[in-house]
N, C-alpha and C. Protein backbone atom coordinates (compact mmCIF):
# COMPACT_ATOMS: atom_id res chain seq x y z
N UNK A 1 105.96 168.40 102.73
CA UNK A 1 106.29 169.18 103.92
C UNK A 1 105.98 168.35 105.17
N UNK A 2 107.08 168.24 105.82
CA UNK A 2 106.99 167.31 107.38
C UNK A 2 106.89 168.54 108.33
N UNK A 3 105.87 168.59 109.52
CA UNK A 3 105.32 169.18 110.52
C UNK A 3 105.62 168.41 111.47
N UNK A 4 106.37 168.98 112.90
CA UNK A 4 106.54 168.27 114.06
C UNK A 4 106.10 169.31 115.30
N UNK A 5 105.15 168.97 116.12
CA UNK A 5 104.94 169.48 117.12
C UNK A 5 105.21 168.68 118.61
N UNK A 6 105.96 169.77 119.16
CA UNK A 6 106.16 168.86 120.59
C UNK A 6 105.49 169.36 121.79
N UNK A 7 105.42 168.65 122.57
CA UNK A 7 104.27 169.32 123.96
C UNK A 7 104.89 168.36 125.00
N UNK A 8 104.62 169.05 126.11
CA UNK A 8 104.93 168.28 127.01
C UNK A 8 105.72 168.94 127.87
N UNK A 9 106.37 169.74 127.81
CA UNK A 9 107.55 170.21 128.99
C UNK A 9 106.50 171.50 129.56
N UNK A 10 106.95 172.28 130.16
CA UNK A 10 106.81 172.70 131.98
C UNK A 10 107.81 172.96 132.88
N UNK A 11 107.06 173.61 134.05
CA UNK A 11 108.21 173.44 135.36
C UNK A 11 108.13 172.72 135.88
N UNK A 12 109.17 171.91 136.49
CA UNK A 12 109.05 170.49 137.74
C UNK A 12 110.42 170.79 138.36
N UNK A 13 110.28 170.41 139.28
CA UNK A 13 111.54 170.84 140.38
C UNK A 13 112.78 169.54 140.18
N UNK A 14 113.59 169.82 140.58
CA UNK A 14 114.93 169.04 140.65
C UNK A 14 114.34 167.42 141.04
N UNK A 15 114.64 166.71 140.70
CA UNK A 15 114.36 165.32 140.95
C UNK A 15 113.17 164.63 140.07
N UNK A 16 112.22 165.46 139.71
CA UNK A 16 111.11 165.11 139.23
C UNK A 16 111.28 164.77 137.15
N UNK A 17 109.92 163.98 136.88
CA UNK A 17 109.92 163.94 135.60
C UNK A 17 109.20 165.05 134.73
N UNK A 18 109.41 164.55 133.27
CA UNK A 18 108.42 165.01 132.63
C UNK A 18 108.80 164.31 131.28
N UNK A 19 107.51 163.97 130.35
CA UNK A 19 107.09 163.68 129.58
C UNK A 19 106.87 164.12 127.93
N UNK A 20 108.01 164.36 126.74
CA UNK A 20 107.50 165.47 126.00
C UNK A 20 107.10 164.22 124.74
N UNK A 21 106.17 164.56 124.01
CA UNK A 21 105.56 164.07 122.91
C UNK A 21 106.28 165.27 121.53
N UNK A 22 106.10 164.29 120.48
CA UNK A 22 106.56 165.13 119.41
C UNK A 22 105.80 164.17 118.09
N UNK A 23 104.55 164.74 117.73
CA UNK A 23 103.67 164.48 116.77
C UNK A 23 104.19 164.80 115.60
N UNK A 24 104.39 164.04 114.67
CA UNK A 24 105.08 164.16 113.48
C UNK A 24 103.44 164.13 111.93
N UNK A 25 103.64 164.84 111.34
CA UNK A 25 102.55 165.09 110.11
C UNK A 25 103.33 165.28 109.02
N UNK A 26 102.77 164.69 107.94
CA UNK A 26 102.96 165.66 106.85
C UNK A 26 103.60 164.63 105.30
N UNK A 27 104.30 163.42 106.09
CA UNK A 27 105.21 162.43 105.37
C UNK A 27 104.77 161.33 106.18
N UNK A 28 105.53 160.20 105.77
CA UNK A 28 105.94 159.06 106.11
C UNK A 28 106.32 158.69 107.61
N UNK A 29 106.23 158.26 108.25
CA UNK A 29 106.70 158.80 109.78
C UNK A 29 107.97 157.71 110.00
N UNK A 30 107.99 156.57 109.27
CA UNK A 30 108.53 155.17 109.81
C UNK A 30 109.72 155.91 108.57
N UNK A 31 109.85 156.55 107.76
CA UNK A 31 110.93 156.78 106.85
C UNK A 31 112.26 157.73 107.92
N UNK A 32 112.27 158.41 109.18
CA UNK A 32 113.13 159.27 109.46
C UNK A 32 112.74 159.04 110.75
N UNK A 33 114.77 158.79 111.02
CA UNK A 33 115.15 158.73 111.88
C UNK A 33 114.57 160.04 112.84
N UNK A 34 114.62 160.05 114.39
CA UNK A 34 114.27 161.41 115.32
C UNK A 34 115.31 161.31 116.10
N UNK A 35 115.55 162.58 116.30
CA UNK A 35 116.18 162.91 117.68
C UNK A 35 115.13 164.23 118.58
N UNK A 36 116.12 164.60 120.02
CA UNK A 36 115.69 165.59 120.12
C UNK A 36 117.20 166.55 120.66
N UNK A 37 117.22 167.79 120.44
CA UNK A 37 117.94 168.71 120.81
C UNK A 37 117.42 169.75 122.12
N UNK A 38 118.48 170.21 122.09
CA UNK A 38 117.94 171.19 123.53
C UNK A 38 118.82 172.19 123.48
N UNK A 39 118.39 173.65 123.23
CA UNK A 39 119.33 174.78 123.60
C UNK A 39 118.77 175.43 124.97
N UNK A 40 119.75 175.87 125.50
CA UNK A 40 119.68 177.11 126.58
C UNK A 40 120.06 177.92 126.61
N UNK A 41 120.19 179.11 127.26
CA UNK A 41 120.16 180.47 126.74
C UNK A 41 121.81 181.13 126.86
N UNK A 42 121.77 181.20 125.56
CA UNK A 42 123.26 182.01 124.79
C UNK A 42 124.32 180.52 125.02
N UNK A 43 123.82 179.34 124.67
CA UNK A 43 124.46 178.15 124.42
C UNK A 43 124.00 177.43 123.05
N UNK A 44 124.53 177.22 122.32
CA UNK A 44 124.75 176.60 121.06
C UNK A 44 123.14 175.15 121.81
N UNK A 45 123.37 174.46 120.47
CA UNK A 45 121.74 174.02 120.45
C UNK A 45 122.71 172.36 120.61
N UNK A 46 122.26 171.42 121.47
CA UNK A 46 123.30 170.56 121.49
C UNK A 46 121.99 169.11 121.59
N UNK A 47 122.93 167.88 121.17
CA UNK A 47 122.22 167.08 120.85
C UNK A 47 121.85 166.47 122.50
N UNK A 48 120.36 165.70 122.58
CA UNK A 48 120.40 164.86 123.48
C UNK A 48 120.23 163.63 123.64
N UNK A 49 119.59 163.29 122.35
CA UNK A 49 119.16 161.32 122.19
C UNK A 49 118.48 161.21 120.52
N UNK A 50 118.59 160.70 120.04
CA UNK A 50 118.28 159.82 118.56
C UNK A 50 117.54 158.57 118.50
N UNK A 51 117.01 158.73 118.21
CA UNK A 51 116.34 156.84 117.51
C UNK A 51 116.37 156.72 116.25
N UNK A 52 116.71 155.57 116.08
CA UNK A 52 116.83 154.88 114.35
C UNK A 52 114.98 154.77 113.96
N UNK A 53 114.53 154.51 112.98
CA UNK A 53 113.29 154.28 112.27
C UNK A 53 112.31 153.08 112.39
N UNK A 54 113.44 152.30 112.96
CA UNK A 54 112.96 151.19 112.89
C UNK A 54 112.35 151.19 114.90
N UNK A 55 113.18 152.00 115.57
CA UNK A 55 113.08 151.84 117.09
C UNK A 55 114.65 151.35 117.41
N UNK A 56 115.15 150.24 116.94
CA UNK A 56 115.80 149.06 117.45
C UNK A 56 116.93 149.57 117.46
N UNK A 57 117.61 151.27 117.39
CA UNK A 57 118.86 151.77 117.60
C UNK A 57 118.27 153.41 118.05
N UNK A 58 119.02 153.37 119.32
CA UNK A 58 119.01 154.71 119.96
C UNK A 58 120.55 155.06 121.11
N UNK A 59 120.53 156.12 120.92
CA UNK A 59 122.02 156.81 121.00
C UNK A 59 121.85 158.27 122.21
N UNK A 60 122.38 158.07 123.26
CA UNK A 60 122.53 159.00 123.91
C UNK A 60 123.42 160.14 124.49
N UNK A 61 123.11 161.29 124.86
CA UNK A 61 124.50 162.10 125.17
C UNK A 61 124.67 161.60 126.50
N UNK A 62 125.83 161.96 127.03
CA UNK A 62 126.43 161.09 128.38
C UNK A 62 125.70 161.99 129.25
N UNK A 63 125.20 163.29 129.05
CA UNK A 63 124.48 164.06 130.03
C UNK A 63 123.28 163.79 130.59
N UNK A 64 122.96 162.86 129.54
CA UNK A 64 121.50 162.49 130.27
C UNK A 64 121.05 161.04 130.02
N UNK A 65 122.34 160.35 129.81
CA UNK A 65 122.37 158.50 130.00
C UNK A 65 121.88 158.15 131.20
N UNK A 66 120.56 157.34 130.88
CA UNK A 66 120.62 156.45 132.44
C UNK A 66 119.27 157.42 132.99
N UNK A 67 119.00 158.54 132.49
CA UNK A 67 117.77 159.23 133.27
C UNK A 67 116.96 159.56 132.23
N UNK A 68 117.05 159.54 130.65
CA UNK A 68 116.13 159.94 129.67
C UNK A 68 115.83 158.69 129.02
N UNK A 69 114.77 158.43 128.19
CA UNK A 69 114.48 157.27 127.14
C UNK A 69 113.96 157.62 126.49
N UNK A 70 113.78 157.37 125.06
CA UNK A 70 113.44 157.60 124.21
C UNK A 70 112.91 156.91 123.64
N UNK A 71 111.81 156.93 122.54
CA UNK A 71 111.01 155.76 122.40
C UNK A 71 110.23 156.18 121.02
N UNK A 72 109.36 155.96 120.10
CA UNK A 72 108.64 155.89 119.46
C UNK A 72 107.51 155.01 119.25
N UNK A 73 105.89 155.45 118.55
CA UNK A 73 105.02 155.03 118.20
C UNK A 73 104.71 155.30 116.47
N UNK A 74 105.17 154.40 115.52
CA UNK A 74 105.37 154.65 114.62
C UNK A 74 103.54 154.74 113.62
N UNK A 75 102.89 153.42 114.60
CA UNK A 75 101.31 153.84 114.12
C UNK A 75 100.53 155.00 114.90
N UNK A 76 101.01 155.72 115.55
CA UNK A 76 100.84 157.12 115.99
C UNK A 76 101.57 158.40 115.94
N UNK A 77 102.32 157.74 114.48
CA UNK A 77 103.27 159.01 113.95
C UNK A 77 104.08 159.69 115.39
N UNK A 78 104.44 159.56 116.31
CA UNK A 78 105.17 160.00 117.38
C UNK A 78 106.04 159.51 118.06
N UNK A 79 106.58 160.36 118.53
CA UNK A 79 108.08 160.24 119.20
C UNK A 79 108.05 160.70 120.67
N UNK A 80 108.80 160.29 121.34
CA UNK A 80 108.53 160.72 122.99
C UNK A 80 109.56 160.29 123.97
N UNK A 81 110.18 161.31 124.89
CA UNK A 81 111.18 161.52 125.81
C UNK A 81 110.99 161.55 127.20
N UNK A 82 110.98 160.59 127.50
CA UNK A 82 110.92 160.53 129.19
C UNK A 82 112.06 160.66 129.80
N UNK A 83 112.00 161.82 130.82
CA UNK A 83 112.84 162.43 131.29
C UNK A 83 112.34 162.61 132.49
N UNK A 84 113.84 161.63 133.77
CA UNK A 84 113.34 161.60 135.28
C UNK A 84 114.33 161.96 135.64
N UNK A 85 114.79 162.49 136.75
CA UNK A 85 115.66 162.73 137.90
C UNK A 85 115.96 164.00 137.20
N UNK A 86 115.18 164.71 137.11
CA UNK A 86 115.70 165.98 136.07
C UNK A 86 116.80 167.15 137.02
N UNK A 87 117.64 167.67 136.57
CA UNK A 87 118.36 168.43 137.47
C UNK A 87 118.58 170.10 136.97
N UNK A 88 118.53 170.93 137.63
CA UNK A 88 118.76 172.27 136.62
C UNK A 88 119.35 172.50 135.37
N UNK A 89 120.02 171.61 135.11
CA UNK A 89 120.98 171.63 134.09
C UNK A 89 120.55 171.42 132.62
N UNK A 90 119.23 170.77 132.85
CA UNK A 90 118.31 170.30 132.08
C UNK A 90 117.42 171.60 131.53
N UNK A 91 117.68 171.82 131.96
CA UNK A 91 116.23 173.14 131.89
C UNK A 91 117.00 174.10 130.30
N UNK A 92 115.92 174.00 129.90
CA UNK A 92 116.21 174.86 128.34
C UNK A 92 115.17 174.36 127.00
N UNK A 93 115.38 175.14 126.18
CA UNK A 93 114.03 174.69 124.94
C UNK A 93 114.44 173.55 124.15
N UNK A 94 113.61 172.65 124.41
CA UNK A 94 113.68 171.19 123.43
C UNK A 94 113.35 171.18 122.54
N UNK A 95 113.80 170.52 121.40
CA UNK A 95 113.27 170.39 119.88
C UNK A 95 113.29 169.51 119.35
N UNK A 96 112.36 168.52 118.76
CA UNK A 96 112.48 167.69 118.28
C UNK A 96 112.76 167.85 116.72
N UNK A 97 113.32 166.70 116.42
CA UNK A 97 113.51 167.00 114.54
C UNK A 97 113.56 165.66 113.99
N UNK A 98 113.67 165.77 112.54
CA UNK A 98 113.06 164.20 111.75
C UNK A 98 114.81 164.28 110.53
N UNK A 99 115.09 163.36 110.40
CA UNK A 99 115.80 163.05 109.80
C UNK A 99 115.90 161.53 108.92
N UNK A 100 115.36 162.36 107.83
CA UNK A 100 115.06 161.23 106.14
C UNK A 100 115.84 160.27 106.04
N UNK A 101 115.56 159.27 106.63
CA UNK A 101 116.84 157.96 105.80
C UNK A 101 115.50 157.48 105.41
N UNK A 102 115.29 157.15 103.57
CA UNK A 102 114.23 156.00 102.95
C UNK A 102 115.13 155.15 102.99
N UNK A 103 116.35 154.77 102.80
CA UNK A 103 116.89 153.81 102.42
C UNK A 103 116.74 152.54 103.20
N UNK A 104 116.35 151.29 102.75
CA UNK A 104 116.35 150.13 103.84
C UNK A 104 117.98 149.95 104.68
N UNK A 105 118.89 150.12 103.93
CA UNK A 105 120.03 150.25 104.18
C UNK A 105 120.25 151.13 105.64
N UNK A 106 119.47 151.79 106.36
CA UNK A 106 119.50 153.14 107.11
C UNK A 106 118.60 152.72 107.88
N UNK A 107 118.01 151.43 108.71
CA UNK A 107 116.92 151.35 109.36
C UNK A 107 117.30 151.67 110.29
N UNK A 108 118.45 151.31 110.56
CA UNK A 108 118.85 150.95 112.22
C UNK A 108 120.18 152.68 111.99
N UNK A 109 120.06 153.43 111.30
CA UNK A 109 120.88 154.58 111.41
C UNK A 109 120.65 155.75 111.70
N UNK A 110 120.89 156.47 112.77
CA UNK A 110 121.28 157.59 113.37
C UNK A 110 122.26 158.86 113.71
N UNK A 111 122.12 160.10 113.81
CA UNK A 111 122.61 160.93 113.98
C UNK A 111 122.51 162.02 115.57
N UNK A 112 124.10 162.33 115.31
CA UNK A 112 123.84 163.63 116.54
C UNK A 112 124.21 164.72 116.39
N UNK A 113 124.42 164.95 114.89
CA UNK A 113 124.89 166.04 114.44
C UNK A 113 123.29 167.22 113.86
N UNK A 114 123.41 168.24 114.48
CA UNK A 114 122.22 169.15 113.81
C UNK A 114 122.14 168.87 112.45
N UNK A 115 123.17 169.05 111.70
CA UNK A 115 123.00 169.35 110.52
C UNK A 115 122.63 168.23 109.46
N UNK A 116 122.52 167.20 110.39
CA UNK A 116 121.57 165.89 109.29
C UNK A 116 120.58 166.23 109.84
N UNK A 117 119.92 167.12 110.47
CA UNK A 117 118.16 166.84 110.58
C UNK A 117 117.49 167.75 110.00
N UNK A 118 116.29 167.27 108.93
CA UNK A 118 115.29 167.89 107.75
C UNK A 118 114.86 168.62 108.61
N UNK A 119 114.06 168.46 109.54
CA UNK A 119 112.72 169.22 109.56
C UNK A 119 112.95 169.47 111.41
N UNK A 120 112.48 170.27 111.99
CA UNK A 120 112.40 170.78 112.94
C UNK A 120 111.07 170.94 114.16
N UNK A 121 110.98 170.88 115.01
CA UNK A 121 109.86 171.59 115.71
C UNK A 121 109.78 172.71 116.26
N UNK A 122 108.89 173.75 116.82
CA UNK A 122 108.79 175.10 117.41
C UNK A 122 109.61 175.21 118.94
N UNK A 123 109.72 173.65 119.19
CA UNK A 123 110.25 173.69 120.94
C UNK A 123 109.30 173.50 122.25
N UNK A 124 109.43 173.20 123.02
CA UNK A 124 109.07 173.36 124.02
C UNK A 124 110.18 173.80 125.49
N UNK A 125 109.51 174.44 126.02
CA UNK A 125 110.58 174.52 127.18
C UNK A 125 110.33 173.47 128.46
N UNK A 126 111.77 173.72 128.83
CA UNK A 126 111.65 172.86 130.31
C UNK A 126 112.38 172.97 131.07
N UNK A 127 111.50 173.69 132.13
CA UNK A 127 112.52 174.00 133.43
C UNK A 127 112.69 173.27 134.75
N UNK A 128 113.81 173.04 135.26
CA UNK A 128 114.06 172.19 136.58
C UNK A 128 114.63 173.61 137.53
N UNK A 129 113.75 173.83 138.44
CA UNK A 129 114.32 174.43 139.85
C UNK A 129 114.71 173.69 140.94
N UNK A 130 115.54 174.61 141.23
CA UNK A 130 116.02 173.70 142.45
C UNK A 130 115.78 173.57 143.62
C-alpha cells in the first residue's frame, strides 16, 4: 500500500507563490512516476505536470508552462510543485498521485492521463484572489 500526503497550499493573492510537498510512504519511491492534478468545483479533475522516476523527464499543461516546476527528492521520498505568478484560475484542490513504472525501460516515462495513476492523495486546496 502506497500513501501520499500533500501540504502546502493556502490562500495567496494573484501574483504570489506557493509551495506544495507531496510525501510519498508505503513502497519504493524511485519506482513511480508523479504527477499532480487539480480539480475545481463542478470541473472534471485535469492534469497539471508529471515527472518521470528518474527526475530527467517532466511534462507540462500549457496552463501553467513557464510559472510551475516540478521537481523531486527521491532520498526524501517526495515530490514538490512550485507554483509562482499564481492567477485565479489556479485556485482549486490539488492532488498528487504515483504512477508504477518498475520497468528500467520506463525511467524517463510519463503520463497525463488520470487513469494511469495507482495511488492518490487526500488534496490540498489552493486559492488565488484577486
Amino acid at each position: 500500500q502506497v500513501q501520499l500526503v500533500e501540504s502546502g497550499g493556502g490562500l495567496v493573492q494573484a501574483g504570489g507563490s506557493l509551495r506544495l510537498s507531496c510525501a510519498v510512504s508505503g513502497r519504493t519511491f524511485s519506482v513511480y512516476a508523479m504527477g499532480w492534478f487539480r480539480q475545481a468545483p463542478v470541473k472534471e479533475r485535469e492534469f497539471v505536470v508529471a515527472i518521470s522516476r528518474s527526475g530527467g523527464n517532466s511534462y507540462y499543461a500549457d496552463s501553467v508552462k513557464g510559472r510551475f516546476t516540478i521537481s523531486r527528492d527521491n532520498a526524501k521520498n517526495t515530490v514538490y510543485l512550485q507554483m509562482n505568478s499564481l492567477i485565479p484560475e489556479d485556485t482549486a484542490v490539488y492532488y498528487c498521485a504515483a504512477d508504477h513504472r518498475p520497468s528500467p525501460l520506463a525511467i524517463l516515462a510519463i503520463s497525463d492521463r488520470v487513469d494511469e495513476y495507482d495511488y492518490w492523495g487526500q488534496g490540498t486546496q489552493v486559492t488565488v484572489s484577486s
